[in-house]
Protein backbone atom coordinates (compact mmCIF):
# COMPACT_ATOMS: atom_id res chain seq x y z
CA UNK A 1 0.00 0.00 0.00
CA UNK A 2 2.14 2.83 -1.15
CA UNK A 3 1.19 5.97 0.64
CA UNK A 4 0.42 8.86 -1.71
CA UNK A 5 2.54 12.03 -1.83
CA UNK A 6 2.24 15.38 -3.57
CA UNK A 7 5.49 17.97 -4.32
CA UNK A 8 5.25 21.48 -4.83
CA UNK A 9 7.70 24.24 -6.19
CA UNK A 10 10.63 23.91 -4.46
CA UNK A 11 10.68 20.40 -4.63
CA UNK A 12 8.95 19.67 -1.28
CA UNK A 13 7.46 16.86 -0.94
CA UNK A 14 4.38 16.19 1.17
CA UNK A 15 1.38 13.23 1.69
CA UNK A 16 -1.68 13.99 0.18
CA UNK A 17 -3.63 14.65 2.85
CA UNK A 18 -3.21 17.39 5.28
CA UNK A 19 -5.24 19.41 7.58
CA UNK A 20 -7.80 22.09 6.52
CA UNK A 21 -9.26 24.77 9.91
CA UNK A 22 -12.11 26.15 8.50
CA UNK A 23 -14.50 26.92 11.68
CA UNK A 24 -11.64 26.34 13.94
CA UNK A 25 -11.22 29.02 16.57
CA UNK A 26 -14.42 30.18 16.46
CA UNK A 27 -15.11 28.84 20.43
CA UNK A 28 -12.90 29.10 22.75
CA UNK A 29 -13.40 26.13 25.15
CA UNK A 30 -12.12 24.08 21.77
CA UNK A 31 -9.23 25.94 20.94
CA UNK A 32 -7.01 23.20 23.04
CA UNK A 33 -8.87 20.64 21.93
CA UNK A 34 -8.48 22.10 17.92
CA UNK A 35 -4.85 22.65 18.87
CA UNK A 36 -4.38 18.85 20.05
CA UNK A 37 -6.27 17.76 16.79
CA UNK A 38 -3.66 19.72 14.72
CA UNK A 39 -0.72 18.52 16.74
CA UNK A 40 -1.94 15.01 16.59
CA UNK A 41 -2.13 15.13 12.90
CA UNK A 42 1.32 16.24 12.25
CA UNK A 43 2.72 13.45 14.38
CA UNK A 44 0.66 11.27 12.04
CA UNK A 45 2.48 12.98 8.71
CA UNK A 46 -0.58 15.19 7.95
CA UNK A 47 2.26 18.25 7.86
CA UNK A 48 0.22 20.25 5.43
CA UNK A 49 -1.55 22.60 7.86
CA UNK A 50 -4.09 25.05 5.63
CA UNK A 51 -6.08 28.34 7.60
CA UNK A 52 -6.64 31.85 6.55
CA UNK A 53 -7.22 35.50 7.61
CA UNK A 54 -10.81 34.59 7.45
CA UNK A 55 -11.55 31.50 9.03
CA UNK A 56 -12.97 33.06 12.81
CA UNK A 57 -11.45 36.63 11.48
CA UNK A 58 -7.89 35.33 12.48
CA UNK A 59 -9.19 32.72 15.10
CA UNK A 60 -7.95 29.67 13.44
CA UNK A 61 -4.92 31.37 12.21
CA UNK A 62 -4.23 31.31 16.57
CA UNK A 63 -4.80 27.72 16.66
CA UNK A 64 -2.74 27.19 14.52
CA UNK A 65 -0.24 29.15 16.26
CA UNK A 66 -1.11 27.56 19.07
CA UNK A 67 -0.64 24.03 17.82
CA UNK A 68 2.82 25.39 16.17
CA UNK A 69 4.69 25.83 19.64
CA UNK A 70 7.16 23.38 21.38
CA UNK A 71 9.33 23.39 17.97
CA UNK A 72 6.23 21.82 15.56
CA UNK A 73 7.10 25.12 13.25
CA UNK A 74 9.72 23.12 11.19
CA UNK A 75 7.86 19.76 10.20
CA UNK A 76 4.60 21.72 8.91
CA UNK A 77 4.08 23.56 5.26
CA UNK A 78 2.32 26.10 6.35
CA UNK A 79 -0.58 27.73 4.55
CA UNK A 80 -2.31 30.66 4.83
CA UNK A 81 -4.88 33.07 2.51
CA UNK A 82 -5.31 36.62 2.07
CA UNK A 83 -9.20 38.17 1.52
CA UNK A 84 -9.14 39.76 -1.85
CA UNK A 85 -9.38 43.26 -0.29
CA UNK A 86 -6.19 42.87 1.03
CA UNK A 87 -4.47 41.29 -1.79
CA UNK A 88 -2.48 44.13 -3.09
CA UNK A 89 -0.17 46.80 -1.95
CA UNK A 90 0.72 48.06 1.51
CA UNK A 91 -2.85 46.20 2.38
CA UNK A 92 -1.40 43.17 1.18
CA UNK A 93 2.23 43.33 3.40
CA UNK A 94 0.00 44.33 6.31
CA UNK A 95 -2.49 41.69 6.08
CA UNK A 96 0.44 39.02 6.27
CA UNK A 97 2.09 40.30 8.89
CA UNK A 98 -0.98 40.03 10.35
CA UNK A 99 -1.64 36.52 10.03
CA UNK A 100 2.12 35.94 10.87
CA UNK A 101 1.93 36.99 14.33
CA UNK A 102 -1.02 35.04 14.93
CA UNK A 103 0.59 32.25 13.37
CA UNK A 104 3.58 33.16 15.85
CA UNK A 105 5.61 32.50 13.14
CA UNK A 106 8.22 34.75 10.54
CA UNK A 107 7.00 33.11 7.62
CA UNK A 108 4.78 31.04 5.50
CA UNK A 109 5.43 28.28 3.24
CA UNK A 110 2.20 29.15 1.01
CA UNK A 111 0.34 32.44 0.36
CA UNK A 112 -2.53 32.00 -1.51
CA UNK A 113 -5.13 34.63 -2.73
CA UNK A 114 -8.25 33.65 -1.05
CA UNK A 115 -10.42 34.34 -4.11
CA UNK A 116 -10.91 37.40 -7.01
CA UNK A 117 -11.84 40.75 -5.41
CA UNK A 118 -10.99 44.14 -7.45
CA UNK A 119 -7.02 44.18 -7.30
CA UNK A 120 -5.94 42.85 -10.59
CA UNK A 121 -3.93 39.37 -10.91
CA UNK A 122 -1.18 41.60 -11.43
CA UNK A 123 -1.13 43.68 -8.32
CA UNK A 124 -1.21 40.70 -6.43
CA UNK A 125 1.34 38.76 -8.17
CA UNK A 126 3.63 41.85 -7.69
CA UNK A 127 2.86 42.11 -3.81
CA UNK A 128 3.30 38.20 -4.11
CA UNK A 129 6.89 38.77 -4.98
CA UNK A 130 7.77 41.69 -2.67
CA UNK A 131 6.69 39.25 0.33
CA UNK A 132 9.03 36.19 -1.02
CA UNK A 133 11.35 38.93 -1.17
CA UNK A 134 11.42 39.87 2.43
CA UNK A 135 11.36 36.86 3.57
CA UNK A 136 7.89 36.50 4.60
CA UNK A 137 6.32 33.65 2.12
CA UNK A 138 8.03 30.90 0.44
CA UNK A 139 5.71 30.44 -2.06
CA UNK A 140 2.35 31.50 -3.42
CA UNK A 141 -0.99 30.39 -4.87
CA UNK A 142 -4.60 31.06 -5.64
CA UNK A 143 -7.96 29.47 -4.24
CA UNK A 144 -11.52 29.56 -6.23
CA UNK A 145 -9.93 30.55 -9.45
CA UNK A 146 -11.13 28.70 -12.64
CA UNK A 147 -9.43 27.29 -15.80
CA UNK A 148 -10.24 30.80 -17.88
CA UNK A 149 -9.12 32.72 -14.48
CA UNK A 150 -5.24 30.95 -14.84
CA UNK A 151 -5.40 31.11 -18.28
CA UNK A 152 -5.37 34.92 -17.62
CA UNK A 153 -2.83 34.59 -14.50
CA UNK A 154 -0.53 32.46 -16.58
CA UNK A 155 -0.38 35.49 -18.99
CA UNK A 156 0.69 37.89 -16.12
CA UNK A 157 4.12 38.47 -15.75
CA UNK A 158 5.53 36.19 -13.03
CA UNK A 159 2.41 34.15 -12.89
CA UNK A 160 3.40 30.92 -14.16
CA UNK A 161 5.34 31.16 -10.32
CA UNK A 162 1.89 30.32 -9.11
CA UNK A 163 2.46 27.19 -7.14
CA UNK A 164 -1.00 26.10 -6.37
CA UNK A 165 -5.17 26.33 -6.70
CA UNK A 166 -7.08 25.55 -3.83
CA UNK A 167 -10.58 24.77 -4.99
CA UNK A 168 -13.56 22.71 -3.91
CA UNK A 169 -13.49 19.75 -5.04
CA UNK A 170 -15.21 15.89 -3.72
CA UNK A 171 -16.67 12.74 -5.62
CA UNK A 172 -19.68 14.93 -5.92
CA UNK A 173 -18.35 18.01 -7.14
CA UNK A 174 -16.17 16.92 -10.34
CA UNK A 175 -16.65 20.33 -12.49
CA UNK A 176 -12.61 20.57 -12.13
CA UNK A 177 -12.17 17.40 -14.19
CA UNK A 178 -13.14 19.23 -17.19
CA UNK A 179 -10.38 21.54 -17.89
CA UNK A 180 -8.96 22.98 -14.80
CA UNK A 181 -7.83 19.84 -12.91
CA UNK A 182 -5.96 18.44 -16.42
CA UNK A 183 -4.63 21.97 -16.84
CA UNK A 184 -3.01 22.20 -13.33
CA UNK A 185 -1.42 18.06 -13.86
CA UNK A 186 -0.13 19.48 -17.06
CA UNK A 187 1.20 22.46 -15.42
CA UNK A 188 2.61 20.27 -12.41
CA UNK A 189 0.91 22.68 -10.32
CA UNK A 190 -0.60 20.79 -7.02
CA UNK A 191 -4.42 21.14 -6.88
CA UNK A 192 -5.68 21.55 -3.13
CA UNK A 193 -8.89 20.14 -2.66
CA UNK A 194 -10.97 21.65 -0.27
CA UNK A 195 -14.62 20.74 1.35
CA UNK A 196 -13.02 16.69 -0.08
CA UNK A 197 -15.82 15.29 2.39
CA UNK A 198 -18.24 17.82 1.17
CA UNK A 199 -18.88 19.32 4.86
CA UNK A 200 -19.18 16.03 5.98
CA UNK A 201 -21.80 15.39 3.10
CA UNK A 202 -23.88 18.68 3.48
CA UNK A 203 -22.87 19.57 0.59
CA UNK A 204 -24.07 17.09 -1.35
CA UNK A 205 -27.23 14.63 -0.34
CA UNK A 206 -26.39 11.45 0.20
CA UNK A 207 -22.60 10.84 -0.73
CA UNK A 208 -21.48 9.46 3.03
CA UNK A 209 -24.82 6.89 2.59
CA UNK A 210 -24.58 5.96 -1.34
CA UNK A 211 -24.97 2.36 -1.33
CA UNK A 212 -21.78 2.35 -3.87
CA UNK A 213 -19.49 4.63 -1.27
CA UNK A 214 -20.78 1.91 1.30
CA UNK A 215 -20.29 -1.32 -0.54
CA UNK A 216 -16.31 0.07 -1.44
CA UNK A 217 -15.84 0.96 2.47
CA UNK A 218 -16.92 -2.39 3.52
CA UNK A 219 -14.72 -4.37 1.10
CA UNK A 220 -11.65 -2.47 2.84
CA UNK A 221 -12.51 -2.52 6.11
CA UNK A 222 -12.83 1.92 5.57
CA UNK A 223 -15.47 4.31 6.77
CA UNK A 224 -17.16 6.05 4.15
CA UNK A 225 -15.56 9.01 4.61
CA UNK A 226 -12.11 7.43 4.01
CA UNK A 227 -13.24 6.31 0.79
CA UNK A 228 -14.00 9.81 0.00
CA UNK A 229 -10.80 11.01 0.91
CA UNK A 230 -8.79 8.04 -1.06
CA UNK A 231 -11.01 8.65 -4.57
CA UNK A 232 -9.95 12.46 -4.13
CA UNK A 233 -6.14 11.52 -3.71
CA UNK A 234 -6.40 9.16 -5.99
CA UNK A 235 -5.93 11.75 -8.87
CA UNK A 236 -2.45 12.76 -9.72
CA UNK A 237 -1.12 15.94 -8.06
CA UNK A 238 -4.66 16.66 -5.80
CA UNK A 239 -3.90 17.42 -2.39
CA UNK A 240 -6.84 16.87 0.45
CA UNK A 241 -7.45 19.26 2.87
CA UNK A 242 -10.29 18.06 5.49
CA UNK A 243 -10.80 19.50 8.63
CA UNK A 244 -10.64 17.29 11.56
CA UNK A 245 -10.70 18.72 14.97
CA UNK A 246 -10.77 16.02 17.19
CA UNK A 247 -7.36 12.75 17.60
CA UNK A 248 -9.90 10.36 16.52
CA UNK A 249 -10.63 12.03 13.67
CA UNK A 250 -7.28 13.20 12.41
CA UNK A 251 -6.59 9.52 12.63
CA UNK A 252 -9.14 8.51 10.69
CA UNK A 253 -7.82 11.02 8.03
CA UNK A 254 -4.32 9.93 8.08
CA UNK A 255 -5.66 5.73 7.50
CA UNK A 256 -7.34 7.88 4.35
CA UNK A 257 -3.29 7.27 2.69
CA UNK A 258 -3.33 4.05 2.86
CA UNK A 259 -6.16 3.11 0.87
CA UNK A 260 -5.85 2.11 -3.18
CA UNK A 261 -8.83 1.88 -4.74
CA UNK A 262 -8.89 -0.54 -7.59
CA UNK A 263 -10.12 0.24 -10.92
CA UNK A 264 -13.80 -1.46 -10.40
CA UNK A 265 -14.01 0.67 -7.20
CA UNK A 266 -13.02 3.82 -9.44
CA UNK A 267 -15.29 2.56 -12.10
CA UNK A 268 -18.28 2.14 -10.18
CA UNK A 269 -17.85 5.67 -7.99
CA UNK A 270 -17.40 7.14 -11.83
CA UNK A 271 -20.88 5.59 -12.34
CA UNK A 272 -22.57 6.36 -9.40
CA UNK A 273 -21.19 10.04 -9.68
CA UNK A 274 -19.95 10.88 -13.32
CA UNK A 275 -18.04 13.43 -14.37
CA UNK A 276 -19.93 16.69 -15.98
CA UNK A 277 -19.09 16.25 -19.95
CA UNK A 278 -19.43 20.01 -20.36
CA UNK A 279 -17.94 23.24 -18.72
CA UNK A 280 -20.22 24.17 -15.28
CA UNK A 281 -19.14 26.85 -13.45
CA UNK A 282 -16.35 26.53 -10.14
CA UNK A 283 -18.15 25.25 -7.53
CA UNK A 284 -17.68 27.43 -4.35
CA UNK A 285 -18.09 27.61 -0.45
């Protein structure tokens, strides 16, 4: 069972899944408990840590922070987003700094633009490269852009240093597989997948309980949810990012690695929930 891995710029070199903290920090009587989650998930090679200025308006950024102390700082790739408000200029340096200190960290490993506001791709790509300059970031990205959307960032100068999109993506959201997703492999750009469980299948009725998902779990001794995670990974160069905030849970995650489907499980998850054979707009969250 070889464990999957994804590499980005730089050549680092990291499993595919990590840990996403969207609605982390937002109560503080779980902030340890988020904290232990994160740390627990690290120690289980889930070093990819993803949060954002938004997420709790810099709430889970602390966590994160939080989780970081006692030397963790070194093992994770860190990951952080910037609102499109804030994604150019002196609003852009400030805005990281920002998140650093909450972070309690002097840099990131992974900036990305949270999603299209009205600074231009080129503003930001600048302001991109002042922050790698000073030290700050290491890298940067996008999230919620589409195929047209790089197309134009590719055409930027110094956009083809784009290192990642973050985008929603889960066996019942497959828009991507159209033209972005083949795109990015092209590219060798990582794709991030985001929301891979679909919010614990709000976001799409009945994936966790489709008799298909269920049969496939049982035959490997998975939850359905693992299953999930292992048919996103499964595709070269995707990344997962789910949330977990309890041990239990970030263990569950990390088993996710382990799991190969074969190509009748892929076949029959294909049938059960094709691909779109036409363009449909980015999903979003």
């Amino acid at each position: 069972m070889a464990e999957k891995n994804v590499t980005f710029t730089g050549q680092v070199t990291l499993p595919a899944v990590g840990q996403g903290t969207w609605y982390m920090g937002e109560n503080a009587r779980l902030r340890k408990s988020e904290a232990d989650a994160l740390r627990a998930g690290v120690e289980r090679g889930l070093t990819l840590i993803d949060t954002a200025e938004m997420y709790a308006d810099g709430g889970a950024e602390e966590v994160v922070g939080d989780a970081l102390q006692g030397g963790l700082r070194d093992k994770v790739f860190l990951v952080s987003k910037v609102y499109p408000w804030n994604a150019g200029g002196k609003k852009a340096i400030a805005a990281c700094e920002a998140s650093l200190r909450r972070l309690k960290t002097d840099y990131l490993d992974l900036y990305l633009l949270h999603w299209r506001g009205n600074y231009s791709l080129a503003e930001t790509v600048d302001v991109m490269e002042t922050l790698m300059q000073q030290g700050k970031i290491r890298r940067w990205g996008v999230s919620n852009l589409d195929y047209g959307d790089m197309q134009e960032l590719s055409r930027v100068t110094g956009g083809s240093a784009c290192a990642t999109d973050q985008v929603l993506y889960h066996l019942g959201s497959r828009g991507i597989e159209y033209d972005l997703l083949p795109w990015c492999q092209q590219q060798g750009m990582p794709v991030m997948a985001y929301c891979p469980l679909a919010q614990a299948g709000r976001l799409r009725d009945g994936l966790l309980e489709n008799r298909v998902v269920q049969d496939i779990a049982r035959a490997h001794g998975a939850s359905a949810a693992q299953i999930l995670l292992a048919w996103v990974i499964s595709h070269q160069g995707v990344i997962a990012i789910p949330k977990a905030a309890s041990v239990a849970h970030v263990e569950e995650n990390a088993a996710a690695l382990g799991i190969t489907l074969s190509p009748d499980d892929l076949s029959r998850l294909d049938n059960a929930f094709p691909a779109p054979n036409r363009k449909t707009p980015l999903d979003v969250v």
